[in-house]
Protein backbone atom coordinates (compact mmCIF):
# COMPACT_ATOMS: atom_id res chain seq x y z
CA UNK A 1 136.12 117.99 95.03
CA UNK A 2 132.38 119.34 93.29
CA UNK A 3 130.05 117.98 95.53
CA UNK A 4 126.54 119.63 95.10
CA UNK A 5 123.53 120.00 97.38
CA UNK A 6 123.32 121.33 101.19
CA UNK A 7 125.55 118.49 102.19
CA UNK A 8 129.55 118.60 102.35
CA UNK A 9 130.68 115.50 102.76
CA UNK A 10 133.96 115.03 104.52
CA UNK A 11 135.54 111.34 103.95
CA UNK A 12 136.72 109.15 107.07
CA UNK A 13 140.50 109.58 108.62
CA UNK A 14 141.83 106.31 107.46
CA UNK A 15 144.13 104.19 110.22
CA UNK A 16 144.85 101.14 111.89
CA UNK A 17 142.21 100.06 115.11
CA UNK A 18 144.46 102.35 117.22
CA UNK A 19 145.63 105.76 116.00
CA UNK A 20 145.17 109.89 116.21
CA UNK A 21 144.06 111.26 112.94
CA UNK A 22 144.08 114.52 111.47
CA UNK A 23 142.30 115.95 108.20
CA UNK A 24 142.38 119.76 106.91
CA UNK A 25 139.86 121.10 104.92
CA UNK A 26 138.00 123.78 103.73
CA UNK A 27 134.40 123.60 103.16
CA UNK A 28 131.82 125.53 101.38
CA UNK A 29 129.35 128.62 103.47
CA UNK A 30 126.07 127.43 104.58
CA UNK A 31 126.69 123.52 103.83
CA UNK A 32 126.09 120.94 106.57
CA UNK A 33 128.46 118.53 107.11
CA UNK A 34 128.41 114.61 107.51
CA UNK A 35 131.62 113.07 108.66
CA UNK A 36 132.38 109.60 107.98
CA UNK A 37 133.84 108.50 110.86
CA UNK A 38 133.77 104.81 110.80
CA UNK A 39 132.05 101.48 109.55
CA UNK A 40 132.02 98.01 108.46
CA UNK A 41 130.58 97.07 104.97
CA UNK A 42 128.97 93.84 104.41
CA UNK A 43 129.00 93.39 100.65
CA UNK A 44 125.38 91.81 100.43
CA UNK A 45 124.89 89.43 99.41
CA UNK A 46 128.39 87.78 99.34
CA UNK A 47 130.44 87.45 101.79
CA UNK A 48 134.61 87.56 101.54
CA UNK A 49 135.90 84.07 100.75
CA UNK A 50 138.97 84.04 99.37
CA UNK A 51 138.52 84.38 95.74
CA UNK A 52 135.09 86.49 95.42
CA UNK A 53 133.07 85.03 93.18
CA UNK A 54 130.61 88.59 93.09
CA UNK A 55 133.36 90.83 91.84
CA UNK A 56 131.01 91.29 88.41
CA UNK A 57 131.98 95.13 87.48
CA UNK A 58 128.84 95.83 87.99
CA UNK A 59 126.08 97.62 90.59
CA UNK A 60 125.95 95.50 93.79
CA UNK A 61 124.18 96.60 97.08
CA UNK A 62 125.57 96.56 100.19
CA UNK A 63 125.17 96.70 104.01
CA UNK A 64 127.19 99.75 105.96
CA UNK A 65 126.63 99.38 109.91
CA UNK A 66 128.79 102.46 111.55
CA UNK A 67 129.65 105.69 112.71
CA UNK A 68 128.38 109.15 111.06
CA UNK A 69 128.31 112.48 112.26
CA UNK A 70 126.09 115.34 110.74
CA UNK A 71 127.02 119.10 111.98
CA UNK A 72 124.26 122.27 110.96
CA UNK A 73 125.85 125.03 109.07
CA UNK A 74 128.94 126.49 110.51
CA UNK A 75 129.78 130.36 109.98
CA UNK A 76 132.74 131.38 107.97
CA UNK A 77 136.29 130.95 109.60
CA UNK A 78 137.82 128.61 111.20
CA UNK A 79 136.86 125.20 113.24
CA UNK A 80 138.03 122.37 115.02
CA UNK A 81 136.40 119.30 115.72
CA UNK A 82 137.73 116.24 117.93
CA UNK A 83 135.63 112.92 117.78
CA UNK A 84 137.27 110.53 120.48
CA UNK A 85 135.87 106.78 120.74
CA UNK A 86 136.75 103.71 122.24
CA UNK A 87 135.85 100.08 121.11
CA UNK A 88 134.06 98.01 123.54
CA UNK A 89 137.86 95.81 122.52
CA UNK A 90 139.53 98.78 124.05
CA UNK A 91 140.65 99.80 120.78
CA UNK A 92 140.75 103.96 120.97
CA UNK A 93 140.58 106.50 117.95
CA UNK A 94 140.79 110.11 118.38
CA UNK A 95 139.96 112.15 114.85
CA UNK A 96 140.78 115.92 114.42
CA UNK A 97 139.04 117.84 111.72
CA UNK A 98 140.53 121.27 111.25
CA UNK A 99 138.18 122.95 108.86
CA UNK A 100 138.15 126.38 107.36
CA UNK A 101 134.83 127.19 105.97
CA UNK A 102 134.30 130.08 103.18
């Protein structure tokens, strides 16, 4: 993936409310890194009826109320980082980045 700037961003572990995770990458030297590692997105200003009348094709804003995670540099070799949570439902995530940065 080209992604340019001093930011690597590393998309979310995708699973149901309850589940362990796991994602393997390698990221660039001297990038920081913002994980993705969970949210809702309101899709402002319509909401999901059945049959959404905004689906134009075109720009639309929206709303994203979540979880993000931004990590400084890390030196060259290899990392692992664990990001456990548990919903105020009881519902309990644990994500494992294993990253190899170069």
């Amino acid at each position: 993936m080209a992604q340019r700037g001093p930011v690597f961003y590393i998309a979310r572990i995708a699973g149901p409310l309850v589940f362990t995770g796991t994602r393997h990458c390698t990221i660039p030297h001297q990038k920081s890194l913002f994980l993705y590692i969970g949210a809702v997105v309101d899709e402002y200003p319509c909401a999901r009826p059945l049959g959404d009348p905004c689906i134009t094709g075109r720009y639309q804003p929206a709303v994203v109320d979540g979880f993000f995670m931004m990590v400084k540099p890390l030196p060259r070799g290899e990392h692992t980082i664990v990001v456990h949570g548990t919903a105020t439902s009881g519902d309990d995530k644990t994500l494992t980045y294993y990253l190899t940065t170069r």
